[in-house]
Structure formats: C-alpha cells, structure tokens
PDB file of N, CA and C in Angstrom:
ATOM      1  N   UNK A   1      -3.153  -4.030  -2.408  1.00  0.00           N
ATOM      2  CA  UNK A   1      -2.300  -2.914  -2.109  1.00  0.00           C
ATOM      3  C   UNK A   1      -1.333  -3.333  -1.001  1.00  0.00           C
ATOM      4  N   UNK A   2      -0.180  -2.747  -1.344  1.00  0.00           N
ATOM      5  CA  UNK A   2       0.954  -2.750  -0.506  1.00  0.00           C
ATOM      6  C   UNK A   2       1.889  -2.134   0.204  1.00  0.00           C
ATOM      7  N   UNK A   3       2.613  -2.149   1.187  1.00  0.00           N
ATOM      8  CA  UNK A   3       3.656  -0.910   1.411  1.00  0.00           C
ATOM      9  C   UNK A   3       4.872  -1.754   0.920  1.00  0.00           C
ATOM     10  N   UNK A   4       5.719  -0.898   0.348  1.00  0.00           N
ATOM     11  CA  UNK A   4       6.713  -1.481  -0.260  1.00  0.00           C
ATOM     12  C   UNK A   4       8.212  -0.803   0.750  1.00  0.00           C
ATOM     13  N   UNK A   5       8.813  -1.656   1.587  1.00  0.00           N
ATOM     14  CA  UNK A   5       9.259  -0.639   2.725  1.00  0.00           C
ATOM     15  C   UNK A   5      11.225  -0.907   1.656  1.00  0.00           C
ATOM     16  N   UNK A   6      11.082  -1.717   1.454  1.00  0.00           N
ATOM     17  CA  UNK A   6      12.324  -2.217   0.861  1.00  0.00           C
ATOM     18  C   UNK A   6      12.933  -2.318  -0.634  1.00  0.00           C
ATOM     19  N   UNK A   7      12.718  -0.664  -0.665  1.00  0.00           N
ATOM     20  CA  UNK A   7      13.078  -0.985  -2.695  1.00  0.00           C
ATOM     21  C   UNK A   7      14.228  -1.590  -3.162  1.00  0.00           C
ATOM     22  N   UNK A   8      15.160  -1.760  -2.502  1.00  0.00           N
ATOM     23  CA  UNK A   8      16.390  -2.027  -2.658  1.00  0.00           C
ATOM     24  C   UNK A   8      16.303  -3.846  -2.492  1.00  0.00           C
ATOM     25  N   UNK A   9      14.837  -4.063  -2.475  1.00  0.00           N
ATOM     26  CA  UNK A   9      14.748  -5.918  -2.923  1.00  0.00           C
ATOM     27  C   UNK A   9      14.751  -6.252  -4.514  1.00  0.00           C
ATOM     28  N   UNK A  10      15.223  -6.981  -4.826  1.00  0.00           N
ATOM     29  CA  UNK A  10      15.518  -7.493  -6.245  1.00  0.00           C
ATOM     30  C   UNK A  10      13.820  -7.889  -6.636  1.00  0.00           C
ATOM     31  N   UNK A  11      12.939  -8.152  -5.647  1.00  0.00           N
ATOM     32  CA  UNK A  11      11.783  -8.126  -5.841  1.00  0.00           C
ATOM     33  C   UNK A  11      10.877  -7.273  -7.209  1.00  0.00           C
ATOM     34  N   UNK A  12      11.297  -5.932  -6.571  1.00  0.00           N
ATOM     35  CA  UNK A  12      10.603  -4.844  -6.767  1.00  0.00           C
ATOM     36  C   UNK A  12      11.131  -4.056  -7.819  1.00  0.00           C
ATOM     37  N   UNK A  13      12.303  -4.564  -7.943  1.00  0.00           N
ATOM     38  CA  UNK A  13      13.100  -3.395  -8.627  1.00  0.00           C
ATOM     39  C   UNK A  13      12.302  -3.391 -10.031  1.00  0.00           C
ATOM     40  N   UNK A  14      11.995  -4.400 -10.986  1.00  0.00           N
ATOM     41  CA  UNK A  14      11.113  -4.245 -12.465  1.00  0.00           C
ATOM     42  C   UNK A  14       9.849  -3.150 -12.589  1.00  0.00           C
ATOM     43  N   UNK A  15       9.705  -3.050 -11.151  1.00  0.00           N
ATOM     44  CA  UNK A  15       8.358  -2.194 -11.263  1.00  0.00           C
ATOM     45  C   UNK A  15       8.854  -0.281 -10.588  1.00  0.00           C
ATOM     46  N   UNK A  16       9.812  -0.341 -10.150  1.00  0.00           N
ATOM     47  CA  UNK A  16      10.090   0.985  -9.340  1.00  0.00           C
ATOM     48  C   UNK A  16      10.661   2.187 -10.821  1.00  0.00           C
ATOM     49  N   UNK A  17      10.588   1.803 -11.931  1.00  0.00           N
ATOM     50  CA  UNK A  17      11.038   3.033 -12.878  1.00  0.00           C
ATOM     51  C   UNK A  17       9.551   3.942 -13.483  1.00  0.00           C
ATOM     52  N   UNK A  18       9.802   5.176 -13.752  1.00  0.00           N
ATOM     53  CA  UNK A  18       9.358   6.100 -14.225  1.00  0.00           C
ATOM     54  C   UNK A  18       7.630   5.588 -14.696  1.00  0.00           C
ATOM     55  N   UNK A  19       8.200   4.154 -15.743  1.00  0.00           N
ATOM     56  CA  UNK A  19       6.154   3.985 -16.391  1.00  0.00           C
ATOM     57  C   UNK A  19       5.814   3.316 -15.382  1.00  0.00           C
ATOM     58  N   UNK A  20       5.725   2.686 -14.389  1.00  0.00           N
ATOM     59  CA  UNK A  20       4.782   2.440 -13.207  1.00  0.00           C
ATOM     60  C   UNK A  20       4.616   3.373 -12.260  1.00  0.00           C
ATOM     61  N   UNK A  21       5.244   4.615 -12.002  1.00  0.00           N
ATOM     62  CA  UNK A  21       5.032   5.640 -10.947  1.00  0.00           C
ATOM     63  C   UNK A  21       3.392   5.917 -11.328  1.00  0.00           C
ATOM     64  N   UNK A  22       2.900   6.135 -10.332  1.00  0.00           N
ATOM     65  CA  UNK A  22       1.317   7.003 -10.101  1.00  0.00           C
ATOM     66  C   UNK A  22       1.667   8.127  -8.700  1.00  0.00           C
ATOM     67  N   UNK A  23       0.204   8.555  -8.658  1.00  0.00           N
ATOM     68  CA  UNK A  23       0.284   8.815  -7.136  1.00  0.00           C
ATOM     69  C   UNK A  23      -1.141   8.372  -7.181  1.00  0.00           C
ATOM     70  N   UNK A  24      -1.457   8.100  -5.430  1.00  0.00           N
ATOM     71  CA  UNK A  24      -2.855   7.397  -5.055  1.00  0.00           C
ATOM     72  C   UNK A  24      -3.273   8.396  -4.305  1.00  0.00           C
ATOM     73  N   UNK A  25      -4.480   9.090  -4.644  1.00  0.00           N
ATOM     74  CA  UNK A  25      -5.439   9.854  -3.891  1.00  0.00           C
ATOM     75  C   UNK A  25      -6.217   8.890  -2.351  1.00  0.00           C
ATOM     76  N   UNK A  26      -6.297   9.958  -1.350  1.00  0.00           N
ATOM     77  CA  UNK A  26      -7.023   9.113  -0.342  1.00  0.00           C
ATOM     78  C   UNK A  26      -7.080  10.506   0.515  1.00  0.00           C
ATOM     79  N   UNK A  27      -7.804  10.110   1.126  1.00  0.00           N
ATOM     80  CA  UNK A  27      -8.235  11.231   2.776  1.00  0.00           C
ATOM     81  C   UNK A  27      -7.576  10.606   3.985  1.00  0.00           C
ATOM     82  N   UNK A  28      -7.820   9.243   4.013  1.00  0.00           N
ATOM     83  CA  UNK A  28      -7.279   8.636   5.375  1.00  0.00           C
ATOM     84  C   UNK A  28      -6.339   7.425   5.104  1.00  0.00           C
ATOM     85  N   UNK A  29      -6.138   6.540   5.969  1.00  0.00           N
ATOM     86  CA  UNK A  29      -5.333   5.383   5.850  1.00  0.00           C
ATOM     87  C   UNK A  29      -4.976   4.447   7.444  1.00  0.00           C
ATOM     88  N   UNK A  30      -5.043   3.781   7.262  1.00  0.00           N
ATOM     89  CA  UNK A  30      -4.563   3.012   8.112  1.00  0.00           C
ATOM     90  C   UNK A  30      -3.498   1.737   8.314  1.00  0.00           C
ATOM     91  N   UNK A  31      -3.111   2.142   9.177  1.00  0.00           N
ATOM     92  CA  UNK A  31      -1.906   1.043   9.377  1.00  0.00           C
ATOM     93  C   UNK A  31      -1.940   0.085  11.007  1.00  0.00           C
ATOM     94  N   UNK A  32      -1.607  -1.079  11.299  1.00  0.00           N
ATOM     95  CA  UNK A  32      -2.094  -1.832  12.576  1.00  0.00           C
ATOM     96  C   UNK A  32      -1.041  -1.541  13.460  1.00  0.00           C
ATOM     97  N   UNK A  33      -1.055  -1.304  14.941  1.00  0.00           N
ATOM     98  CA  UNK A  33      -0.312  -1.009  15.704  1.00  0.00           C
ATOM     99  C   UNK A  33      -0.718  -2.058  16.677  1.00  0.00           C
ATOM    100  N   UNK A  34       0.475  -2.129  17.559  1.00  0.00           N
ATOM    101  CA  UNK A  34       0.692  -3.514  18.889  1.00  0.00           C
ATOM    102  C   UNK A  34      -0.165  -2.822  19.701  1.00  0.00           C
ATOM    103  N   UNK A  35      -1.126  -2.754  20.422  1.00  0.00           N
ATOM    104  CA  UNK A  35      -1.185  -2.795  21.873  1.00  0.00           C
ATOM    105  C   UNK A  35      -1.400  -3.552  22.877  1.00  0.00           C
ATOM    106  N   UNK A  36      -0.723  -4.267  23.783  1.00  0.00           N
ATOM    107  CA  UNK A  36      -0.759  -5.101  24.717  1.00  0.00           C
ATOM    108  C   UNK A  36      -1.175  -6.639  23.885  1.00  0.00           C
ATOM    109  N   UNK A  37       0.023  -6.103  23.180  1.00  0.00           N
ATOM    110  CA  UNK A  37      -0.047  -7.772  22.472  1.00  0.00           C
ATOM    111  C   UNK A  37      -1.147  -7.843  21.486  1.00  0.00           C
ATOM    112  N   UNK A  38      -1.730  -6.939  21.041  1.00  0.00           N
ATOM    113  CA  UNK A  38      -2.969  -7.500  20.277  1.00  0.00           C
ATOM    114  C   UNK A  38      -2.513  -6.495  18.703  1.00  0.00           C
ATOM    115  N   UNK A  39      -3.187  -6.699  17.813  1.00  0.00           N
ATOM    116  CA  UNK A  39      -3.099  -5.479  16.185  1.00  0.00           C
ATOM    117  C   UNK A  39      -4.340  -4.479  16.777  1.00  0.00           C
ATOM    118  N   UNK A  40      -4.132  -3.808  16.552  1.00  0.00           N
ATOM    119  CA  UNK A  40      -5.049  -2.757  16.329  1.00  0.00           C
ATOM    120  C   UNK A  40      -5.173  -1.865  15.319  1.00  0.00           C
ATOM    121  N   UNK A  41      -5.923  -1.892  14.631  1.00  0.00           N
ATOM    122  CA  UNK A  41      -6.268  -0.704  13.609  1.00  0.00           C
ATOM    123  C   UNK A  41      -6.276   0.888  14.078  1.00  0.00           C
ATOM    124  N   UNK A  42      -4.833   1.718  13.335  1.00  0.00           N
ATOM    125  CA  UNK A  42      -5.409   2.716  14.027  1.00  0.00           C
ATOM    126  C   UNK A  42      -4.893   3.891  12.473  1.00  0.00           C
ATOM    127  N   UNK A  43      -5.643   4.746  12.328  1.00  0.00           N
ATOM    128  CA  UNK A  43      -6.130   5.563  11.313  1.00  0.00           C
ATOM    129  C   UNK A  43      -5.378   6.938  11.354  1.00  0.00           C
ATOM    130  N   UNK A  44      -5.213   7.415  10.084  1.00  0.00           N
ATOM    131  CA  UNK A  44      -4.270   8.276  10.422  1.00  0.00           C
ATOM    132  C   UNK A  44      -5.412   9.450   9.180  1.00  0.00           C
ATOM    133  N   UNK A  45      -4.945  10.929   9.090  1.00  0.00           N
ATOM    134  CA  UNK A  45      -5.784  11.745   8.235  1.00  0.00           C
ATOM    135  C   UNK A  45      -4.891  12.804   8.400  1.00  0.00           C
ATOM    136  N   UNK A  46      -5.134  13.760   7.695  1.00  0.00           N
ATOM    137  CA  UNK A  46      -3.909  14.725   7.748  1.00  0.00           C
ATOM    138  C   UNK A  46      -4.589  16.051   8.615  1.00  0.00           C
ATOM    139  N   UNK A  47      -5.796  15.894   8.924  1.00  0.00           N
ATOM    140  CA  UNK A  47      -6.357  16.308   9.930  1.00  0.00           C
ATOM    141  C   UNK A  47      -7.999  16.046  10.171  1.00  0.00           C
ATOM    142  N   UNK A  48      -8.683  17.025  10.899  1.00  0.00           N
ATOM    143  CA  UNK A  48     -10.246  16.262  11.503  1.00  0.00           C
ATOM    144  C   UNK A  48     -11.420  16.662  10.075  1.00  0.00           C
ATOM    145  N   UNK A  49     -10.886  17.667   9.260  1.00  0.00           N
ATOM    146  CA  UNK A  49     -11.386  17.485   8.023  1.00  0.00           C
ATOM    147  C   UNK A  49     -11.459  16.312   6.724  1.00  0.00           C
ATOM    148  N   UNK A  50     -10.360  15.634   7.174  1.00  0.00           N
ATOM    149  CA  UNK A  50      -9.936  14.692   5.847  1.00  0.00           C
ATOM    150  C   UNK A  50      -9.970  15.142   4.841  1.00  0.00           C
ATOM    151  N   UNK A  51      -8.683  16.071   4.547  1.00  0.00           N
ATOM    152  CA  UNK A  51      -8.735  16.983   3.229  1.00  0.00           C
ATOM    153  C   UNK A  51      -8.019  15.934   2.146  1.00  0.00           C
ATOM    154  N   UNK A  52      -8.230  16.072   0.370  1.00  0.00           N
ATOM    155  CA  UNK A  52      -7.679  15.228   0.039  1.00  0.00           C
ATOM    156  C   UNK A  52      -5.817  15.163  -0.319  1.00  0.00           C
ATOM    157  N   UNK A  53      -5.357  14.389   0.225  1.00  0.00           N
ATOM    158  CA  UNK A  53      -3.782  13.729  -0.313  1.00  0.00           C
ATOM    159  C   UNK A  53      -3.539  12.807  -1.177  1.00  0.00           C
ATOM    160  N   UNK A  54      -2.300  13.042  -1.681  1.00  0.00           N
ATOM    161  CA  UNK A  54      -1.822  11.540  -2.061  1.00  0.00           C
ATOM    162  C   UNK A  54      -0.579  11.001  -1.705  1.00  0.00           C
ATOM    163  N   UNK A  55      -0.616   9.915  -1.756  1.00  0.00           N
ATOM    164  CA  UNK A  55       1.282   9.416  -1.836  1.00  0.00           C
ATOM    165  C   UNK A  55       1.667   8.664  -3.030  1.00  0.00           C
ATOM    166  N   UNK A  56       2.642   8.658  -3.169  1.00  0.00           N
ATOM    167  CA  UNK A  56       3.779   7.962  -4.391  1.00  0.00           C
ATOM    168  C   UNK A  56       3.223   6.518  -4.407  1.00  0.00           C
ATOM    169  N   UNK A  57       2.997   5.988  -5.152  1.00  0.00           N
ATOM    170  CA  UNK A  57       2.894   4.680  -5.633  1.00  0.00           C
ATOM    171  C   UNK A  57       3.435   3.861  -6.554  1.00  0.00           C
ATOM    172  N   UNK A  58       3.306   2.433  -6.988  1.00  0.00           N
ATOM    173  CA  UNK A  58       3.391   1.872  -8.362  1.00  0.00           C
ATOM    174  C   UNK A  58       2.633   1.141  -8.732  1.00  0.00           C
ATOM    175  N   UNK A  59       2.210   0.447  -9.896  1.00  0.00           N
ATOM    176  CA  UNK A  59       1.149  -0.122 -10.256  1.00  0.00           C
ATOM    177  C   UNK A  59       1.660  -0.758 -11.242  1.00  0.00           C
ATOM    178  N   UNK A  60       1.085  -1.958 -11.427  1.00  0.00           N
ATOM    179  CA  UNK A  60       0.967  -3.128 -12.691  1.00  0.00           C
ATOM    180  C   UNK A  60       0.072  -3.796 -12.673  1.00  0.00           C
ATOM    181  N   UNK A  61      -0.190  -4.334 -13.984  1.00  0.00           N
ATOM    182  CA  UNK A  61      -1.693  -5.022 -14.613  1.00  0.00           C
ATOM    183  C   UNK A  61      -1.463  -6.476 -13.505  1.00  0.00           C
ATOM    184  N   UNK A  62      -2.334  -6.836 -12.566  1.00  0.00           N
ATOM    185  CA  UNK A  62      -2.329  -7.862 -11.811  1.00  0.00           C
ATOM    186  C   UNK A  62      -2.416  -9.176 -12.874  1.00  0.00           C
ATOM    187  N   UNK A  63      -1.640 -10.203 -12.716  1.00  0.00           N
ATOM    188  CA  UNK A  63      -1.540 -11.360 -13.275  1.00  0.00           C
ATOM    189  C   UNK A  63      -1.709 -12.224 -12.872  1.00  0.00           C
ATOM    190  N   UNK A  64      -2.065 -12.518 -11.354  1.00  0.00           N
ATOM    191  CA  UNK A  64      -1.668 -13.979 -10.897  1.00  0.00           C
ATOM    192  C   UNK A  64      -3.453 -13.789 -10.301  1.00  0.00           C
ATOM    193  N   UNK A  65      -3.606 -14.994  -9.428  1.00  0.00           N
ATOM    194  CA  UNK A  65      -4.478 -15.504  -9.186  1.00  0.00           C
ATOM    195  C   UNK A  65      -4.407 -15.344  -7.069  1.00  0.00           C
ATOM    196  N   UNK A  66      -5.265 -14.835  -6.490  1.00  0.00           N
ATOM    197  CA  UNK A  66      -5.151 -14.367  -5.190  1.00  0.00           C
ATOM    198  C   UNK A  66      -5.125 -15.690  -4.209  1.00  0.00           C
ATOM    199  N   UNK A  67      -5.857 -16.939  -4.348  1.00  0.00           N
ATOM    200  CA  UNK A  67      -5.984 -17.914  -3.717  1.00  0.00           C
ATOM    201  C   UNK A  67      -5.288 -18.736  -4.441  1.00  0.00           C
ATOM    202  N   UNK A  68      -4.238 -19.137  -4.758  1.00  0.00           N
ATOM    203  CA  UNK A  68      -3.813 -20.198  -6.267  1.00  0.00           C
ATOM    204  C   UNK A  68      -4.301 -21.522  -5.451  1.00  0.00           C
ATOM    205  N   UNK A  69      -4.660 -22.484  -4.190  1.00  0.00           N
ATOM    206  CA  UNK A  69      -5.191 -22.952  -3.758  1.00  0.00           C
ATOM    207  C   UNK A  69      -7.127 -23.735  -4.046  1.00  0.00           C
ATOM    208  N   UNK A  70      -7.084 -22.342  -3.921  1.00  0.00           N
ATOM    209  CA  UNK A  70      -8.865 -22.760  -4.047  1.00  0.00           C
ATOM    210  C   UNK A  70      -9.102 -21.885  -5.664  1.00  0.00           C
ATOM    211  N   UNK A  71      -8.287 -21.643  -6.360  1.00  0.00           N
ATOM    212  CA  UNK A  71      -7.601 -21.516  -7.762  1.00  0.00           C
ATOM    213  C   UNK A  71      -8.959 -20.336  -7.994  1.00  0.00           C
ATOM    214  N   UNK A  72      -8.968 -19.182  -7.029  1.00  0.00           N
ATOM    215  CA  UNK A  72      -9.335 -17.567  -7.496  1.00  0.00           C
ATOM    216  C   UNK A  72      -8.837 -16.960  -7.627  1.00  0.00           C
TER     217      UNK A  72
END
C-alpha cells in the first residue's frame, strides 16, 4: 500500500480511471512524523471510538516480485 500524492505522474496515470477506483475501509491509520530528527509513528482515528471510514483508493492485480534481488 501506498499514498499516491502525485497523480499528475505519468506513473500512475494507467491506473487512476473509473475500473481501478475502490474505497478502503479502516478505523485508524498512520503516517511517520519528524521529531527531533527521528520518524515517529503517529496514528490518526476519526475519533477515541474508532468508528468505521474509508478513503478513495486504486488497486491492481500485483505483478512483480517485492525483493527482485533475493528473487521474492
């Protein structure tokens, strides 16, 4: 999974029409923030319940191989 901050990359564009749209269910999420120089994990929820949301997504059948290196 990814954030895709830049649709307007020639990257992305094959996958941003209508048959790859979803939306992704979740309660929480996280994203890493700087503090004093270091990442930190810090968590976000739409409140202290964690009721459920979603956001906009896209999706395609994965093809490639995650390590092409140690060839997994």
């Amino acid at each position: 999974m990814t954030n895709i901050r830049r649709t307007h990359s020639p990257h992305w564009r094959r996958w941003l029409g209508p048959a790859n749209r979803c939306v992704v269910p979740l309660t929480s999420f996280c994203e890493y923030d700087t503090i004093d120089g270091k990442k930190v994990p810090t968590w976000f929820a739409r409140d202290e319940s964690r009721p459920l949301m979603v956001f906009a997504g896209i999706w395609t059948n994965w093809t490639s191989v995650r390590k092409v290196k140690e060839g997994r």
